[in-house]
C-alpha atoms as a PDB file:
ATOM      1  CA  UNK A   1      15.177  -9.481  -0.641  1.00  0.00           C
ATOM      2  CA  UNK A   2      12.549  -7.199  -2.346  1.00  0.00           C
ATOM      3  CA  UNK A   3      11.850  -4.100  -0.387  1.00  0.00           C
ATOM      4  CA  UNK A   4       9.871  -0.922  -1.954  1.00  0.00           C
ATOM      5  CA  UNK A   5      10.009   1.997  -0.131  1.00  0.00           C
ATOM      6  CA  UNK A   6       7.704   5.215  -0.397  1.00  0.00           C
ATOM      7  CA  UNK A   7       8.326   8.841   0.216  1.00  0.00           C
ATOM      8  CA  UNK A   8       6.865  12.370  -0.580  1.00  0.00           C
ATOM      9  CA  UNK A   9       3.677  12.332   1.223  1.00  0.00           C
ATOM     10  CA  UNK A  10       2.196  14.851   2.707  1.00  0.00           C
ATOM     11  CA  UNK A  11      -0.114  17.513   3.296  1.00  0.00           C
ATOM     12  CA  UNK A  12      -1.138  20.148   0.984  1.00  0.00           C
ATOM     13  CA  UNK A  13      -4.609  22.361  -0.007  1.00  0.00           C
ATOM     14  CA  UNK A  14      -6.803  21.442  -2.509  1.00  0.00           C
ATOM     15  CA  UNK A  15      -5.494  22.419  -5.533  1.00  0.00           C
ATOM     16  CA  UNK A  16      -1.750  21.749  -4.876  1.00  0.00           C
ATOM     17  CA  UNK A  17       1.241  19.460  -6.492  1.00  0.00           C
ATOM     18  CA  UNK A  18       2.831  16.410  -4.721  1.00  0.00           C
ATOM     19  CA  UNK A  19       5.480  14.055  -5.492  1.00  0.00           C
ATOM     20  CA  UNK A  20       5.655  10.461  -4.660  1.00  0.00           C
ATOM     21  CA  UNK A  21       8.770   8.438  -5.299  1.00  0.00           C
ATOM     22  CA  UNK A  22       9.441   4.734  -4.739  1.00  0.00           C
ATOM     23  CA  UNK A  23      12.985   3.012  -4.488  1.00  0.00           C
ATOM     24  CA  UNK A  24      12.453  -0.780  -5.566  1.00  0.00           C
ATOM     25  CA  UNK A  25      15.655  -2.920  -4.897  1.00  0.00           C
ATOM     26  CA  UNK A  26      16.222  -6.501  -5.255  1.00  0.00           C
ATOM     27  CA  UNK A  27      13.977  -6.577  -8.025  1.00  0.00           C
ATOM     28  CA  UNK A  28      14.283  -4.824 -11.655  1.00  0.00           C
ATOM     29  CA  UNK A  29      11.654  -3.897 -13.671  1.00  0.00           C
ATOM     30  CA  UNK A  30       9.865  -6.787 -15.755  1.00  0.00           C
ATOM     31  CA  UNK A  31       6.954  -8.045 -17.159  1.00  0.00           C
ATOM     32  CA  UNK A  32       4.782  -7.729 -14.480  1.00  0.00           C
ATOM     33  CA  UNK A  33       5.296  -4.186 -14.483  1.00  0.00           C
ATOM     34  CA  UNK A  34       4.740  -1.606 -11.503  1.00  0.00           C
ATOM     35  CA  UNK A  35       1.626   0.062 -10.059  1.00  0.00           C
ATOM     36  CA  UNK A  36       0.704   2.979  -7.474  1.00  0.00           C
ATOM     37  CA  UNK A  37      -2.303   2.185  -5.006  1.00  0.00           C
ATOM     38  CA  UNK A  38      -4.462   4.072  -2.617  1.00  0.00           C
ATOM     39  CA  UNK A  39      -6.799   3.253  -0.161  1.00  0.00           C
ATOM     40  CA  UNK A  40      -8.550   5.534   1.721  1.00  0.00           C
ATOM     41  CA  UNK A  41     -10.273   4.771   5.201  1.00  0.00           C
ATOM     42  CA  UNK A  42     -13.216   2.439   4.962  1.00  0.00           C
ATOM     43  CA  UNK A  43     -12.986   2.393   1.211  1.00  0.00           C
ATOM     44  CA  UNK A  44     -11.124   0.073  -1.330  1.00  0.00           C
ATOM     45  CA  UNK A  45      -7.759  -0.143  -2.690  1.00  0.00           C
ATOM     46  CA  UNK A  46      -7.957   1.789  -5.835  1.00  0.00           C
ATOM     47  CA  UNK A  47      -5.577   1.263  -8.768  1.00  0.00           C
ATOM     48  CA  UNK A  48      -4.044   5.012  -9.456  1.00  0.00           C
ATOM     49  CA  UNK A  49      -1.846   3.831 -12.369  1.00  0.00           C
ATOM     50  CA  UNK A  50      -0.498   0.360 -13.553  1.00  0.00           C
ATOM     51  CA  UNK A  51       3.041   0.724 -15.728  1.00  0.00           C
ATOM     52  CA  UNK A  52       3.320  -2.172 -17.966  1.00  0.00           C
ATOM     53  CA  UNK A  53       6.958  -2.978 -18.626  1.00  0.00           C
ATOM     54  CA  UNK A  54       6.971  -1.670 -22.286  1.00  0.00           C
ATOM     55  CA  UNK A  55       6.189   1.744 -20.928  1.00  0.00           C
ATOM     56  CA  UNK A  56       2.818   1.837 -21.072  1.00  0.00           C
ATOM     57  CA  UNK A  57       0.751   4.064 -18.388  1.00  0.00           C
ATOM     58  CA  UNK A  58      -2.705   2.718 -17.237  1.00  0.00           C
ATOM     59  CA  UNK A  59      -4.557   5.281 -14.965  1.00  0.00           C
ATOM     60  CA  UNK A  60      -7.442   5.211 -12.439  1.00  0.00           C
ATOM     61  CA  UNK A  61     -10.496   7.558 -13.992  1.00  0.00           C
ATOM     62  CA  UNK A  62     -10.287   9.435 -10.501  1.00  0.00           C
ATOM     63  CA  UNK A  63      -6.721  10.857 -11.549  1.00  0.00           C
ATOM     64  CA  UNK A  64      -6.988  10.871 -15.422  1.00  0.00           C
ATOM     65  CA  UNK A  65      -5.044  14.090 -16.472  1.00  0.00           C
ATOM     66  CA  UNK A  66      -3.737  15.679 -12.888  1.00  0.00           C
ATOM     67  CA  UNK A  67      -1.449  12.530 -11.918  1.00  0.00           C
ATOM     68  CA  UNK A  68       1.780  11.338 -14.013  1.00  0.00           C
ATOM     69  CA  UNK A  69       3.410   8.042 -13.293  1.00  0.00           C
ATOM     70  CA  UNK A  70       6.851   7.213 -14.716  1.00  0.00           C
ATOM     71  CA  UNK A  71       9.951   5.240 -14.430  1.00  0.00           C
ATOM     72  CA  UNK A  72      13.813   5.676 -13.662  1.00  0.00           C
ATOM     73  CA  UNK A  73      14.651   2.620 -14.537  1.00  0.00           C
ATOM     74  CA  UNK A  74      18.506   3.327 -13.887  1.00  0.00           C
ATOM     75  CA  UNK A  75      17.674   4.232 -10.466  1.00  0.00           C
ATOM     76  CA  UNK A  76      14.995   1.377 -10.115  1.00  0.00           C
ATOM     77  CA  UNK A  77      12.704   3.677  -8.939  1.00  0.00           C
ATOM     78  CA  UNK A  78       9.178   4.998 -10.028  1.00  0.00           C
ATOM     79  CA  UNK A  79       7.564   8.188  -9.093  1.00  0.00           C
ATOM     80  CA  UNK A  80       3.929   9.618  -8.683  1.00  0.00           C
ATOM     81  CA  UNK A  81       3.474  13.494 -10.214  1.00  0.00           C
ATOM     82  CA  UNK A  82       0.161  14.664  -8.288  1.00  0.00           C
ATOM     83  CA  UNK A  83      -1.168  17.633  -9.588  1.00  0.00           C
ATOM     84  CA  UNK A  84      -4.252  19.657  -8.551  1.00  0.00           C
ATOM     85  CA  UNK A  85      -5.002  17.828  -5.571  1.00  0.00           C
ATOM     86  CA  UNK A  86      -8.588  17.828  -4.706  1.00  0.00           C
ATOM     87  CA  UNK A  87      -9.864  16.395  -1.793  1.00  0.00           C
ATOM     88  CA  UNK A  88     -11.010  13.465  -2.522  1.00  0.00           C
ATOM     89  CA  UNK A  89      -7.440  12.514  -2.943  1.00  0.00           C
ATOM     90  CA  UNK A  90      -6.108  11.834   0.368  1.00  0.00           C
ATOM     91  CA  UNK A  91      -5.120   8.430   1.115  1.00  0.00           C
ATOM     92  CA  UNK A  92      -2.338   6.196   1.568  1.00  0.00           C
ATOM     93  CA  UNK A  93      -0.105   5.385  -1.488  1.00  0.00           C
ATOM     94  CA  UNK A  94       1.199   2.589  -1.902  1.00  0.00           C
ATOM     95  CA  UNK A  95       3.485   1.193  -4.828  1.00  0.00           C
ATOM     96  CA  UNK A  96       3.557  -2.164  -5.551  1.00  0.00           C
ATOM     97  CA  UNK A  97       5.980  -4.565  -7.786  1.00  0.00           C
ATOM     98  CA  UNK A  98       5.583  -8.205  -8.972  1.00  0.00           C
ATOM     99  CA  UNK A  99       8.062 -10.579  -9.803  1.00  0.00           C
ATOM    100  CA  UNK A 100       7.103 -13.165 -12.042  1.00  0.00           C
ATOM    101  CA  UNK A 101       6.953 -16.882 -10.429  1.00  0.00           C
ATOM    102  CA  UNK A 102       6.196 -19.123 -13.254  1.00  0.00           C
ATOM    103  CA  UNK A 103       2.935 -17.870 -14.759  1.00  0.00           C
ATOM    104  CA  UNK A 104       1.953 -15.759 -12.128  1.00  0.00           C
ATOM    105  CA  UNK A 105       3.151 -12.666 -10.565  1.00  0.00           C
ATOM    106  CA  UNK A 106       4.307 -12.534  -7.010  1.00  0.00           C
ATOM    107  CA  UNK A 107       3.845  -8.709  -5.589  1.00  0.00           C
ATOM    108  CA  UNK A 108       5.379  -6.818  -3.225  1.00  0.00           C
ATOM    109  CA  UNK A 109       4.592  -3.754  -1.868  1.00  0.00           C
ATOM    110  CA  UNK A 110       5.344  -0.681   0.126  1.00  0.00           C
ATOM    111  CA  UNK A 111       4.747   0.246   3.335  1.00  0.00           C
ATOM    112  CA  UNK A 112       2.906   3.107   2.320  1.00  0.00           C
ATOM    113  CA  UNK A 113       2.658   7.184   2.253  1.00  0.00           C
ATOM    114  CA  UNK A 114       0.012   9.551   3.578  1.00  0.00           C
ATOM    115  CA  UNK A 115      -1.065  11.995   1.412  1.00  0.00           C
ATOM    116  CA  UNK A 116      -3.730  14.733   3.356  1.00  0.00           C
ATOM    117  CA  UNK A 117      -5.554  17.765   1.031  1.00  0.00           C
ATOM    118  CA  UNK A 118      -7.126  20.650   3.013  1.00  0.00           C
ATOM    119  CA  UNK A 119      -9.643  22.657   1.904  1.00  0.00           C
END
């Protein structure tokens, strides 16, 4: 059973420093690789950064240069670095993993963190 679980939200002013994490088990890290989410209310799920499975780190313009994805891959987990939170930042983050099923990939996802920034 695949189950991703998110943790580290919260709330912080604008200009502030979170840390997501997500523990993945029953599924290790492959070629569909990992992503973070958010989706704010009444607006669209927005890729915040897609990690292909060689390591490569794809980010959303919105958090080019103040976020930092990366992988533990011994602890199956990934993590979110937030840095100078500004306030059109808060959302709920998700991460998400896929699993490939023949040429496709099947993905699973978190239940979610809220992440508030005051002014």
């Amino acid at each position: 059973q695949v189950r991703l679980v998110e943790s580290g939200g919260g709330s912080v002013q604008a200009g502030g420093s979170l840390k997501l994490s997500c523990a993945v088990s029953g599924l290790r890290f492959n070629s569909c690789g990992m992503e973070w989410f958010r989706q704010a209310p009444g607006k669209e799920r927005e890729s915040v950064a897609f990690i292909e499975n060689q390591g490569v780190i794809t980010y959303g313009d919105s958090v080019k240069g103040r976020f930092t994805a990366s992988v533990d891959r011994a602890k199956n987990s990934l993590y979110l670095q937030m840095n100078d939170l500004k306030i059109e930042d808060p959302a709920v983050y998700y991460c998400a993993a896929g699993l490939p099923k023949g040429r496709v990939c099947e993905t699973y996802w978190g239940q979610g963190t809220q992440v508030t920034v005051s002014s």
